[in-house]
N, C-alpha and C. Protein backbone atom coordinates (compact mmCIF):
# COMPACT_ATOMS: atom_id res chain seq x y z
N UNK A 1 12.56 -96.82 -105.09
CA UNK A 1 11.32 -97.13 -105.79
C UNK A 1 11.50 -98.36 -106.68
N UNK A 2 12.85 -98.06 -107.45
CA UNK A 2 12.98 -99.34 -108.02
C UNK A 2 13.22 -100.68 -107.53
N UNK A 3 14.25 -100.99 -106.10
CA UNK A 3 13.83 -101.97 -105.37
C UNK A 3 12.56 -102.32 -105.24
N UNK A 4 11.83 -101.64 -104.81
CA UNK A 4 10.21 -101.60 -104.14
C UNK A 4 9.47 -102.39 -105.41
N UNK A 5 9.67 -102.03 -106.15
CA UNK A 5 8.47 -102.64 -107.44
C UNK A 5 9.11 -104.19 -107.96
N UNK A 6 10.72 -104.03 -107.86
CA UNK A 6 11.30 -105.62 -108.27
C UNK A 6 10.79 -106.20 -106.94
N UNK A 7 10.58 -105.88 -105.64
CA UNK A 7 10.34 -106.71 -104.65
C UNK A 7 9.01 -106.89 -104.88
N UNK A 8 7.80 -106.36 -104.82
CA UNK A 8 6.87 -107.32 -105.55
C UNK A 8 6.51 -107.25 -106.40
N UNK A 9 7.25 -107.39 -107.53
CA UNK A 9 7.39 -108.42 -108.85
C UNK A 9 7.48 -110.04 -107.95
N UNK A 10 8.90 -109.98 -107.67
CA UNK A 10 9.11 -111.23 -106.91
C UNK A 10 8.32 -112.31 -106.26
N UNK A 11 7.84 -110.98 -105.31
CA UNK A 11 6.66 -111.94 -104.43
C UNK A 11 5.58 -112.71 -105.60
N UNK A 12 5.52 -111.63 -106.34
CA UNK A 12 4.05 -112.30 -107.62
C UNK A 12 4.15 -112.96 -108.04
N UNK A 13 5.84 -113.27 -108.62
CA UNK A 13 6.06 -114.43 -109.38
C UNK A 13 6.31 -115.71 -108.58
N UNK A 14 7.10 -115.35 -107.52
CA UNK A 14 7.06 -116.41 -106.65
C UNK A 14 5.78 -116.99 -105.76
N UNK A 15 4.62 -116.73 -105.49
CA UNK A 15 3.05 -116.61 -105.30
C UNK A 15 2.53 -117.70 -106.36
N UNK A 16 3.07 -117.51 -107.58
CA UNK A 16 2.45 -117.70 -108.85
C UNK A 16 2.61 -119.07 -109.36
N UNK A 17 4.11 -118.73 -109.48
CA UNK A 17 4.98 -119.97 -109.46
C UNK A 17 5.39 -120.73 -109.11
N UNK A 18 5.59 -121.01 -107.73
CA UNK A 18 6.27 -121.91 -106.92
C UNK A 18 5.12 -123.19 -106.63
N UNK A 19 3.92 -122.57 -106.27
CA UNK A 19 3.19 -123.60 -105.72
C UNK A 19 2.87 -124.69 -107.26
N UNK A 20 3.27 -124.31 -107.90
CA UNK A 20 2.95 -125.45 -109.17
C UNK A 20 4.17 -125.99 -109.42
N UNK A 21 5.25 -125.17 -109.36
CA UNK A 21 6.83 -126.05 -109.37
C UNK A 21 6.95 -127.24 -108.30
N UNK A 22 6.45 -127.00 -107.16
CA UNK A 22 6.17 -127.70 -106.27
C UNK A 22 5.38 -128.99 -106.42
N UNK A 23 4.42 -129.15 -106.06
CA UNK A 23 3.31 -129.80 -106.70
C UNK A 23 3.94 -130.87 -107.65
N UNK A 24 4.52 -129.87 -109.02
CA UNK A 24 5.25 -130.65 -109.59
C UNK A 24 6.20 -131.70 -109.06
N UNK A 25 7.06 -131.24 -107.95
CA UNK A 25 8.16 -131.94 -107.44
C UNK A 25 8.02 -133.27 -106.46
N UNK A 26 6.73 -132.94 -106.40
CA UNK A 26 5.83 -134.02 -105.08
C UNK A 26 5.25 -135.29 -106.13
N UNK A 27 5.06 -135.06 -107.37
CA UNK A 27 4.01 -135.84 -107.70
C UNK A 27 5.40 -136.51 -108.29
N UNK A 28 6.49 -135.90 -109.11
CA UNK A 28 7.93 -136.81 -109.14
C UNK A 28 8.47 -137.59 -108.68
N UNK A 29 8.56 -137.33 -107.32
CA UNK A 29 8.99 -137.94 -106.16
C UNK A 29 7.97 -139.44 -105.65
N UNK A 30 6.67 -138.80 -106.02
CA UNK A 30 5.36 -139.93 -105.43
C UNK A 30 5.89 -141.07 -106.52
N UNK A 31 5.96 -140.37 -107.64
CA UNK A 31 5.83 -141.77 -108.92
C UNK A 31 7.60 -142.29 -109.00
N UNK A 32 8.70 -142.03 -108.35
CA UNK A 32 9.58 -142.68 -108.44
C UNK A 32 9.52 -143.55 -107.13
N UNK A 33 8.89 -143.30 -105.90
CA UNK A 33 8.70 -143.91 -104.79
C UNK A 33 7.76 -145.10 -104.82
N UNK A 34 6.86 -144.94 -105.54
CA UNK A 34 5.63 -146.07 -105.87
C UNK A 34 6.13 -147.28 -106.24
N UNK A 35 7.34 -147.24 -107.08
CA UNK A 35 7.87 -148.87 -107.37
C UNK A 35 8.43 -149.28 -105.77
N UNK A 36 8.88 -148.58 -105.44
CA UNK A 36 8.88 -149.29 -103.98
C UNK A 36 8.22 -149.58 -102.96
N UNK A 37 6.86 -149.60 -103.34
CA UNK A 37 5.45 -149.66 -102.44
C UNK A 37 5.43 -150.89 -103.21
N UNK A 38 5.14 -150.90 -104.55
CA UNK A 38 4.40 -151.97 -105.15
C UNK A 38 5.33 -152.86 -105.40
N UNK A 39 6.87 -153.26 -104.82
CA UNK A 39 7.60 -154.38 -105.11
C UNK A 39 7.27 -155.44 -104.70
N UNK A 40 6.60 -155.96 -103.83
CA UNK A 40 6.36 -157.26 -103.09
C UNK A 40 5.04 -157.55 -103.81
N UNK A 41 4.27 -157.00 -104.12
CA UNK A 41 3.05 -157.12 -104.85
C UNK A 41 3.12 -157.70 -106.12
N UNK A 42 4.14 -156.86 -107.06
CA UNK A 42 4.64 -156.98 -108.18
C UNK A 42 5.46 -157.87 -108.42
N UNK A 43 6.26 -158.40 -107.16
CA UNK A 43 6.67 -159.90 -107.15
C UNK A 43 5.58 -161.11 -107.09
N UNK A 44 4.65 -160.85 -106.49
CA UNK A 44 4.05 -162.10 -106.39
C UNK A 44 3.23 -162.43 -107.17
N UNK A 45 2.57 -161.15 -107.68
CA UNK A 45 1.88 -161.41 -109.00
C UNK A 45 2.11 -161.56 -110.57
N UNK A 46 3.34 -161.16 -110.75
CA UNK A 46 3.50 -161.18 -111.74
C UNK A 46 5.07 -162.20 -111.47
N UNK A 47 5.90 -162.41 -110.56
CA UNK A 47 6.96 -163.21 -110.44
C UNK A 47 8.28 -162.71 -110.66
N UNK A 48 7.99 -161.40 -110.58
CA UNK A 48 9.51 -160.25 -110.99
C UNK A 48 10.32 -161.12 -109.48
N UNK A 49 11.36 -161.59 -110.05
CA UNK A 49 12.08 -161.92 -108.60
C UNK A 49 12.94 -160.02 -108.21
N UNK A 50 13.70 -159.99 -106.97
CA UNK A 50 14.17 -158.81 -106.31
C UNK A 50 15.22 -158.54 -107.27
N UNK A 51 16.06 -159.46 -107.88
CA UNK A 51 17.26 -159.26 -108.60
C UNK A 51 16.51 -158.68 -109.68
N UNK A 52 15.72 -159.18 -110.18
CA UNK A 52 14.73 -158.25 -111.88
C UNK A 52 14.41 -156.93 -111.16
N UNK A 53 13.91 -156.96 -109.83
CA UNK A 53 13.24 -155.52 -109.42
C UNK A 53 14.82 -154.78 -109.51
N UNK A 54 15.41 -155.28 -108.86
CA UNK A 54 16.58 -153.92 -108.37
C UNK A 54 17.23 -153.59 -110.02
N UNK A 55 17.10 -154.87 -111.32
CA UNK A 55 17.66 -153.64 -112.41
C UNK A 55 16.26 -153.02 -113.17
N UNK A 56 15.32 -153.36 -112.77
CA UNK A 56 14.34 -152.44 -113.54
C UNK A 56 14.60 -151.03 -112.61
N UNK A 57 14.04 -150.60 -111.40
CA UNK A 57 14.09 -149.98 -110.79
C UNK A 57 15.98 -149.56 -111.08
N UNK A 58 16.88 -149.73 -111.18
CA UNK A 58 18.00 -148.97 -111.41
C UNK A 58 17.79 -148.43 -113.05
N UNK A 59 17.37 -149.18 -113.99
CA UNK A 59 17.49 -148.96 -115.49
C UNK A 59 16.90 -147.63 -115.30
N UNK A 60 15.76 -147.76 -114.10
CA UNK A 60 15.12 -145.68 -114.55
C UNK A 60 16.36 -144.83 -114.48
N UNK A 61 17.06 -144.59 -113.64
CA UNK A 61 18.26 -143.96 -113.61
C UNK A 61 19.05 -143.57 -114.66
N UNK A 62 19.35 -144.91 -115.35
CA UNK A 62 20.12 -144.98 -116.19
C UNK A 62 20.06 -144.30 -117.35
N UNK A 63 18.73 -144.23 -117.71
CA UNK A 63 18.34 -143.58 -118.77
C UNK A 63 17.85 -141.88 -118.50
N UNK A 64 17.55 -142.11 -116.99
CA UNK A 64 17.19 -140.63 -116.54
C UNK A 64 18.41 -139.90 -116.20
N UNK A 65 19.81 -140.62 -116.26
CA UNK A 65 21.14 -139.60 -116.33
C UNK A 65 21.41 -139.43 -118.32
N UNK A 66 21.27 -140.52 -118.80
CA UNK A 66 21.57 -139.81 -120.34
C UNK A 66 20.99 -139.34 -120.90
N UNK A 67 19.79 -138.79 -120.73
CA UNK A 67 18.79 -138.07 -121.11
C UNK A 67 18.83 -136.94 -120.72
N UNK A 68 19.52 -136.58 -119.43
CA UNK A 68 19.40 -134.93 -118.96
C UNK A 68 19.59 -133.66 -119.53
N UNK A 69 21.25 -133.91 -120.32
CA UNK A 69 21.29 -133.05 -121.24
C UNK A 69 20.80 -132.73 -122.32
N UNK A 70 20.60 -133.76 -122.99
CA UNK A 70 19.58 -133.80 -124.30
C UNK A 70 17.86 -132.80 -123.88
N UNK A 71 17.80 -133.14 -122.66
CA UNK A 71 16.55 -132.61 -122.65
C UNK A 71 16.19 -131.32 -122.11
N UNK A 72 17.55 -130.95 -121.55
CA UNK A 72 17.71 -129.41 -121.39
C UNK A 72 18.20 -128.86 -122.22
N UNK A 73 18.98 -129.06 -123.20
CA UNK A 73 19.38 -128.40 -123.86
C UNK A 73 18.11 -128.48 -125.63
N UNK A 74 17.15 -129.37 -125.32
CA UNK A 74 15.40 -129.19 -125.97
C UNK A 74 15.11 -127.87 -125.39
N UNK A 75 15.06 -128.08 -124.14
CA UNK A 75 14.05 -127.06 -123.31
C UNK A 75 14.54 -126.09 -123.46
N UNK A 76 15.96 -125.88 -123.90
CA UNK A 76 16.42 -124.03 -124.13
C UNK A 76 15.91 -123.80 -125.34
N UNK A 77 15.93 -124.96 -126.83
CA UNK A 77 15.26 -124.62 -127.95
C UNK A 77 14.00 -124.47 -127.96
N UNK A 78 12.91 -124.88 -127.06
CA UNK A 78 11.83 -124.80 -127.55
C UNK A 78 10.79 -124.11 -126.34
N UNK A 79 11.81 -124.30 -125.06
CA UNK A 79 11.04 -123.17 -124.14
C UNK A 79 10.66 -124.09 -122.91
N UNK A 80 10.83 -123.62 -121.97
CA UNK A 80 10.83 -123.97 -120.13
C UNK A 80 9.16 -124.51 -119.31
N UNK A 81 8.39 -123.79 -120.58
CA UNK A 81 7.01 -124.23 -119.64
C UNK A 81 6.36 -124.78 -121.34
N UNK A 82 6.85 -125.17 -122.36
CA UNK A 82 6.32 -125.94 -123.55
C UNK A 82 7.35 -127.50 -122.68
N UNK A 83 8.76 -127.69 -122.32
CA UNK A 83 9.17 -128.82 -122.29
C UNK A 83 8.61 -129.28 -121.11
N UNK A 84 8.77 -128.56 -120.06
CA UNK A 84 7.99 -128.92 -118.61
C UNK A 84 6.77 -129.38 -118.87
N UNK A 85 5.58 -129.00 -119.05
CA UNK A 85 4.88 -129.39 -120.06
C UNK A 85 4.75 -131.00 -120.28
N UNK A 86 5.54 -131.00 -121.46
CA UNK A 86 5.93 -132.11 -122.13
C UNK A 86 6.60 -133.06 -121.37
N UNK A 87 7.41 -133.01 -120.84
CA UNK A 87 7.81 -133.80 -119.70
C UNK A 87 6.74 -134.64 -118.64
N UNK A 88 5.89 -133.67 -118.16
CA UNK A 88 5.01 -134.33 -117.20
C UNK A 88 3.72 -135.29 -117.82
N UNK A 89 3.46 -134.65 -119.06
CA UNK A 89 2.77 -135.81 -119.76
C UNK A 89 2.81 -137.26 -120.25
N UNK A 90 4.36 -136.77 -120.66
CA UNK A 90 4.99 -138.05 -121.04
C UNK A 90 5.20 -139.23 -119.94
N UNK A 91 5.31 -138.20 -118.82
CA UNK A 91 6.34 -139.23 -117.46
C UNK A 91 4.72 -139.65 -117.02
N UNK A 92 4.06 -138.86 -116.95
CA UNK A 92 2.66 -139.10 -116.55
C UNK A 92 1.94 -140.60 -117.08
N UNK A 93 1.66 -140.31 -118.02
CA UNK A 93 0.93 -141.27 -119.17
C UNK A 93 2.29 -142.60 -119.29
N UNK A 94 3.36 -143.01 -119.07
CA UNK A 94 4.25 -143.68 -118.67
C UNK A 94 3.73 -144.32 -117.32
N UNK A 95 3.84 -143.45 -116.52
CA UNK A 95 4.00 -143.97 -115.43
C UNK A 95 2.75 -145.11 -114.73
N UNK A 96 1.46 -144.37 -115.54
CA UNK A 96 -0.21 -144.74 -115.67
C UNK A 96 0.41 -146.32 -116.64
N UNK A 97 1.16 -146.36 -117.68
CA UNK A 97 1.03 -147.57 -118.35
C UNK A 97 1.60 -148.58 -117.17
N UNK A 98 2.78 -148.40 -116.45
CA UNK A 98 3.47 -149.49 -115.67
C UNK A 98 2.30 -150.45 -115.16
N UNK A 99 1.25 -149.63 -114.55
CA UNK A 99 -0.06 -150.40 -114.66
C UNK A 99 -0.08 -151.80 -115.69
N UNK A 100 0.42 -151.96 -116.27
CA UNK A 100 0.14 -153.04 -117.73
C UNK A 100 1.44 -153.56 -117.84
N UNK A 101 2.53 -153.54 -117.12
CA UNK A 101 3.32 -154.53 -117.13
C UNK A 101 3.21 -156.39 -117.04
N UNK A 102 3.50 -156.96 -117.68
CA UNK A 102 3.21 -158.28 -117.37
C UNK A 102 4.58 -159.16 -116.96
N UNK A 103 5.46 -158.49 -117.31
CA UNK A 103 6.73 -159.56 -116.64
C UNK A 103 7.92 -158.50 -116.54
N UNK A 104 9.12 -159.68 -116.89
CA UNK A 104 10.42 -158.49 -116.29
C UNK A 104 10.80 -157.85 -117.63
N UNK A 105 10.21 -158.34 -118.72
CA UNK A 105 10.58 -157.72 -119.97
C UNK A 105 10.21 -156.02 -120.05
N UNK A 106 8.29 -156.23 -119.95
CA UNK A 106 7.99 -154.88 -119.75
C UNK A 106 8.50 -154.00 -118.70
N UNK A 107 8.61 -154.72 -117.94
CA UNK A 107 8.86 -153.98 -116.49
C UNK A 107 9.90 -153.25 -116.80
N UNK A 108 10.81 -153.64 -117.47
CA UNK A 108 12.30 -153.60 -118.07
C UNK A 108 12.42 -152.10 -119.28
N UNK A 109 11.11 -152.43 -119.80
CA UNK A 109 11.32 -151.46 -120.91
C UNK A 109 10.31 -149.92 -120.20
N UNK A 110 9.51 -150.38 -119.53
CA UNK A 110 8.62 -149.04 -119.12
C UNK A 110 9.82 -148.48 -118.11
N UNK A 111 10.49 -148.80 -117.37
CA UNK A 111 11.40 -148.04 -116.52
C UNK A 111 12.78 -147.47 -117.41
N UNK A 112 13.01 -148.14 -118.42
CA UNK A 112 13.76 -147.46 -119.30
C UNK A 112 13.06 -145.73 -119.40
N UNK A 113 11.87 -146.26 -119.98
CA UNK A 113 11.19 -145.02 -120.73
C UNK A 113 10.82 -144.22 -120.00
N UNK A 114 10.46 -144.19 -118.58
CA UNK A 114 9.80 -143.83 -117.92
C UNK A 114 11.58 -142.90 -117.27
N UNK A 115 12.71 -143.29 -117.16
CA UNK A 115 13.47 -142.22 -116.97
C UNK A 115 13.70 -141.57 -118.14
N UNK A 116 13.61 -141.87 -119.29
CA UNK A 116 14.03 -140.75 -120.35
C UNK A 116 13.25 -140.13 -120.36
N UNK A 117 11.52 -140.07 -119.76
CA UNK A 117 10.72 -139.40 -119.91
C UNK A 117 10.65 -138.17 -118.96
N UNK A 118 11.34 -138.79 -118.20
CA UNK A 118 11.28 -137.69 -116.63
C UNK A 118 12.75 -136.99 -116.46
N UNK A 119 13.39 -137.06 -117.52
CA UNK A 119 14.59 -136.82 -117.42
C UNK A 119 14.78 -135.32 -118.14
N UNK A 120 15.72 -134.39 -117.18
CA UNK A 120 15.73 -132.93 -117.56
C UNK A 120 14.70 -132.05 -116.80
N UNK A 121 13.75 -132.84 -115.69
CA UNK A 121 12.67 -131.78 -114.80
C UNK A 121 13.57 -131.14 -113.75
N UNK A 122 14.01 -131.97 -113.21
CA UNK A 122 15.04 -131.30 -111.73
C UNK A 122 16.40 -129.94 -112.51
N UNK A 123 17.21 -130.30 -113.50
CA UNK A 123 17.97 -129.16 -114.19
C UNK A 123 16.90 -128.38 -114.94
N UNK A 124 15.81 -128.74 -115.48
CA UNK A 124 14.98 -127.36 -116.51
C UNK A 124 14.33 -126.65 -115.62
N UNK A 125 13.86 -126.90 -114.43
CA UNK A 125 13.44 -126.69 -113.37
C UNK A 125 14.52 -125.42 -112.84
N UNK A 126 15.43 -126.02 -112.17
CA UNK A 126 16.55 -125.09 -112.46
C UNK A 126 17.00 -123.76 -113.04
N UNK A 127 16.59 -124.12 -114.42
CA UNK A 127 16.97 -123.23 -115.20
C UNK A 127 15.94 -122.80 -115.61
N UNK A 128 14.85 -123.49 -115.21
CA UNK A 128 13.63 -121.99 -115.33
C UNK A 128 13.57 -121.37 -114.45
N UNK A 129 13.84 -121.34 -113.01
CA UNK A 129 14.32 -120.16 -112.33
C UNK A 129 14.80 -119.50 -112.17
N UNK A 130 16.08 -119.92 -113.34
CA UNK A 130 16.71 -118.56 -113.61
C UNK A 130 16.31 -117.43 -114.55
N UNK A 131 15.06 -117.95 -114.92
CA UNK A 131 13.98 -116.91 -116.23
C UNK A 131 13.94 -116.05 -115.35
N UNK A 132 13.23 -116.52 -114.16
CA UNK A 132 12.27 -115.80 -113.36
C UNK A 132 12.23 -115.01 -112.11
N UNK A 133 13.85 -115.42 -111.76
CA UNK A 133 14.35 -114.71 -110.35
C UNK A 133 15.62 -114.05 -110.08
N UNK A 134 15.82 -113.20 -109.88
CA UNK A 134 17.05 -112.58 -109.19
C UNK A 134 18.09 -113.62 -108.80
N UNK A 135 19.70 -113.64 -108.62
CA UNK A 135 20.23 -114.30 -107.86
C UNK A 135 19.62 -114.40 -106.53
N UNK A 136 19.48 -113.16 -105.69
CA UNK A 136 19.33 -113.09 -104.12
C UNK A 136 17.73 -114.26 -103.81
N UNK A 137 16.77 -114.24 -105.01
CA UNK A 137 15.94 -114.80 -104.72
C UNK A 137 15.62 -115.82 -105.14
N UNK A 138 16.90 -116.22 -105.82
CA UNK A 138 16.80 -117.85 -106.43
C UNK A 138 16.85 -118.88 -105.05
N UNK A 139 17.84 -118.54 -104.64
CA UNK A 139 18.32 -119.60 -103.52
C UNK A 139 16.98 -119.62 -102.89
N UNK A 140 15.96 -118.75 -102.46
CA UNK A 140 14.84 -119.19 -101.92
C UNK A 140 13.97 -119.80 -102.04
N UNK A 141 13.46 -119.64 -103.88
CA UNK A 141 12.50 -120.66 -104.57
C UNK A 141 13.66 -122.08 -105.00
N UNK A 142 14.49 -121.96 -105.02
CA UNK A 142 15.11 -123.17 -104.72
C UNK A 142 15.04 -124.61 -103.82
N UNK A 143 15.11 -123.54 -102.23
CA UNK A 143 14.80 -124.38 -101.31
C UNK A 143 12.94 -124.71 -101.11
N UNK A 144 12.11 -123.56 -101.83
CA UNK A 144 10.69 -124.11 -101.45
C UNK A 144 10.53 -125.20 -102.69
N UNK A 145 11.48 -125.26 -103.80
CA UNK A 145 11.15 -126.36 -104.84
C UNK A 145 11.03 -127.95 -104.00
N UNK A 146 13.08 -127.68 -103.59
CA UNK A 146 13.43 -129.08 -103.35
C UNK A 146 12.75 -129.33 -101.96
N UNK A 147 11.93 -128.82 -100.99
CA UNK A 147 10.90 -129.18 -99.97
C UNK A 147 9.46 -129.97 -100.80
N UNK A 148 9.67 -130.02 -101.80
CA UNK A 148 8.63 -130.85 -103.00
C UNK A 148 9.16 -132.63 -102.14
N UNK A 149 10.75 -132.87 -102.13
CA UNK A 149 10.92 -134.12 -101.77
C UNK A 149 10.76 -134.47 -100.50
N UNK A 150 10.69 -133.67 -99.36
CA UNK A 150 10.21 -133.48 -97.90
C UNK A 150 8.32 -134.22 -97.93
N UNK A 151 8.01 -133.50 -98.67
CA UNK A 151 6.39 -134.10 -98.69
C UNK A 151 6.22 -134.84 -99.57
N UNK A 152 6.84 -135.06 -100.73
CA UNK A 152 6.52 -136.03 -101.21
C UNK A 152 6.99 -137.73 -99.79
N UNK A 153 7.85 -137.34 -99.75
CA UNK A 153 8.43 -138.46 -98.79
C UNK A 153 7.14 -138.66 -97.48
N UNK A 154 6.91 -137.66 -96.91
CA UNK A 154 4.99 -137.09 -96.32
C UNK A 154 4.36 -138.32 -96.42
N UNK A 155 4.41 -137.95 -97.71
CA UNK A 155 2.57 -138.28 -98.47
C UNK A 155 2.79 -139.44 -99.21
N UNK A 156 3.82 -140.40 -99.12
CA UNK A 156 4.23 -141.46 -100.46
C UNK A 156 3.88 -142.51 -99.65
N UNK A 157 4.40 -143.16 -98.65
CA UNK A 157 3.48 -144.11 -97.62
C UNK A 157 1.97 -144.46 -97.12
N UNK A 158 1.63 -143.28 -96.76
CA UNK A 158 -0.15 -143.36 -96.61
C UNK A 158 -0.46 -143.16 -97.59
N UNK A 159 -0.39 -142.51 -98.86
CA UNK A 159 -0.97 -142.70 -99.63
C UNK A 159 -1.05 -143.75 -100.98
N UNK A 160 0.47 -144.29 -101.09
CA UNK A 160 0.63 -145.92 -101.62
C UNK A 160 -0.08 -146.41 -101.03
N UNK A 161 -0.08 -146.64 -99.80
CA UNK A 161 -0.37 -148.37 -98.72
C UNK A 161 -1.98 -147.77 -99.34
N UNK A 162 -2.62 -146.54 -99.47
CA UNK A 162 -4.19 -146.70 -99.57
C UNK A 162 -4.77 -147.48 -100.66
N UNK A 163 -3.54 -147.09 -101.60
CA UNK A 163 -3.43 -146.69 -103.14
C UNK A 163 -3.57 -148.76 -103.04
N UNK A 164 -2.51 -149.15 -102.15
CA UNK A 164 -2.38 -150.31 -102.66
C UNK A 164 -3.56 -151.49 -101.91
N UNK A 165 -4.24 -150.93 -101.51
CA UNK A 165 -5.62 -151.73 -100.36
C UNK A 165 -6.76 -151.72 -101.53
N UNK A 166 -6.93 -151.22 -102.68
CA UNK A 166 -7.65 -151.48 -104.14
C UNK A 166 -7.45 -152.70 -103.91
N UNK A 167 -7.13 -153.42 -103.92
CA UNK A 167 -6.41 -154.76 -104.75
C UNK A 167 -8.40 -155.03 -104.88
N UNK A 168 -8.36 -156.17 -106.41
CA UNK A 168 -9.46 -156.61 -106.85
C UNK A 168 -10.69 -155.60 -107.13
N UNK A 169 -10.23 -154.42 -106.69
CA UNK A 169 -11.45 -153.44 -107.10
C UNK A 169 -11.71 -153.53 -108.63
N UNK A 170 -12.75 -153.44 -109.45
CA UNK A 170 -12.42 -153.91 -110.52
C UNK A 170 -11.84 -154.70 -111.22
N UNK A 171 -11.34 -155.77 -110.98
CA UNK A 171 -10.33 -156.80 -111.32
C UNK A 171 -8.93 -156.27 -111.33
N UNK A 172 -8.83 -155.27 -110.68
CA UNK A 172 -7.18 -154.90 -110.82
C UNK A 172 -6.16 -154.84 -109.13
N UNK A 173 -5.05 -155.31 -109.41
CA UNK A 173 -4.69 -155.40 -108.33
C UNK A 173 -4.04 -153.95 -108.04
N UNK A 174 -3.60 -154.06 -106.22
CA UNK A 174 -3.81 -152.32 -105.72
C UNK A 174 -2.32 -151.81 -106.38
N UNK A 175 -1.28 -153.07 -106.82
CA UNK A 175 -0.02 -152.55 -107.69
C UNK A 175 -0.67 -151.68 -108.63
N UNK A 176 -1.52 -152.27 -109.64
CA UNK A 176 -1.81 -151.41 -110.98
C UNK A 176 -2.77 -150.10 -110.31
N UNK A 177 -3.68 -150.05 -109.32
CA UNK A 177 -4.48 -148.59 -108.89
C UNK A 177 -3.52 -147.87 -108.74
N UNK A 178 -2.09 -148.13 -107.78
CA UNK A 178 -0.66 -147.66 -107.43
C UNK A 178 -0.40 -146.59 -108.97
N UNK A 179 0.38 -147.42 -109.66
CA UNK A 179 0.77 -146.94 -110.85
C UNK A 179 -0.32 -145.69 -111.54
N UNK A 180 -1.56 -146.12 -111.60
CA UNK A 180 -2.52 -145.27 -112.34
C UNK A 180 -2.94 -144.48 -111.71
N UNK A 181 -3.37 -144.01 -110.53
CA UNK A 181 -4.05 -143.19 -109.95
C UNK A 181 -2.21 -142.42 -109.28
N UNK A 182 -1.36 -142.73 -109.47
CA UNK A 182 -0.46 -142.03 -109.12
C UNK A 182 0.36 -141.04 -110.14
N UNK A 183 -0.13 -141.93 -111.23
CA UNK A 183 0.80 -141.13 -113.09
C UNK A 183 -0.37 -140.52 -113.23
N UNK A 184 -1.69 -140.22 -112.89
CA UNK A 184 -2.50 -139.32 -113.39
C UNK A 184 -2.39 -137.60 -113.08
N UNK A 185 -1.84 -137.37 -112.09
CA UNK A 185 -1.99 -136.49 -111.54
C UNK A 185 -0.65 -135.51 -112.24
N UNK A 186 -0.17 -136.14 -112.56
CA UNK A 186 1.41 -135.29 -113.80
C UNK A 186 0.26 -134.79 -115.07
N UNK A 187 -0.36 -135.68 -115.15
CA UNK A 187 -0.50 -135.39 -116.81
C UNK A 187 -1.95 -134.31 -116.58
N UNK A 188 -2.33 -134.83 -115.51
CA UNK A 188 -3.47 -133.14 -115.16
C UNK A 188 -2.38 -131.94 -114.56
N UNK A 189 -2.40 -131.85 -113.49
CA UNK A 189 -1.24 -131.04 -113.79
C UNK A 189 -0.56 -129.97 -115.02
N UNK A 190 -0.10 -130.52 -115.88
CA UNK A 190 0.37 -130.68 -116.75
C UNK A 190 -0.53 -129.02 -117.92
């Protein structure tokens, strides 16, 4: 009986939960993939040569590895769905500004920020499944998380290249629709 009732517990929480952990993991994946839709664009308009792109685009890293611990070890003080949360807003509303880059300076400093901002989702992530699941049934919402990068990878091509066919809609080119209509969806979410 007691199996019987932890087994759907499980299912409920996993029902409950996953499809938004998910979701989550797709729209991560969309907004770290987007600088690589909008590089040739973002070169020509604004004059980022490839050598500026490849350390802006690495600086996210950089700051999204020294930030990890710091921001999990937040998320144990202050709680798994307050930092998650917080995380996607931040990376969100970040990711919506890259929109407003004007050279390699900004470019330089929003990808800084933009990994410290996103930094600690993939480990708090992690370790909020261990709130919520059994060993035997971790490994499962595990693998339906990291299938977040399967579709994001999907959906990051057709929906950049659409993202990026804006160009001049409003006076903005389809780089900046890219950035904004792609960081919005974290911070709803959210």
């Amino acid at each position: 009986m007691l199996h019987s009732t932890q087994s759907t517990l499980d299912r409920t929480v996993f029902r409950k939960l996953m499809p938004l952990l998910v979701i989550a993991y797709v729209i991560s994946f969309l907004d770290r993939t987007n600088i690589a839709l909008a590089k040739h664009a973002i070169g020509i308009d604004l004059g980022i040569s490839a050598a500026a792109y490849g350390l802006g685009a690495g600086l996210f890293f950089l700051t999204y590895a020294l930030f990890e611990i710091p921001s999990n070890l937040m998320m144990h003080k202050v709680g798994a769905r307050f930092w998650i949360t917080r995380i996607m807003i931040t990376w969100g509303i970040l990711s919506c500004s890259m929109a407003f880059i004007q050279g390699e300076t900004s470019f330089y400093v929003m990808r800084l920020l933009l990994g410290a901002a996103e930094a600690g989702l993939f480990p708090g992530v992690m370790l909020y499944l261990t709130y919520w699941f059994r060993r035997e049934e971790r490994v499962r919402a595990t693998g339906y998380f990291l299938l977040g990068v399967c579709i994001a990878n999907i959906l990051s091509g057709p929906v950049g290249g659409a993202l990026l066919q804006l160009d001049t809609l409003f006076g903005w080119h389809g780089w900046q629709w890219l950035f904004m209509l792609e960081g919005l969806p974290a911070v709803v979410l959210a």
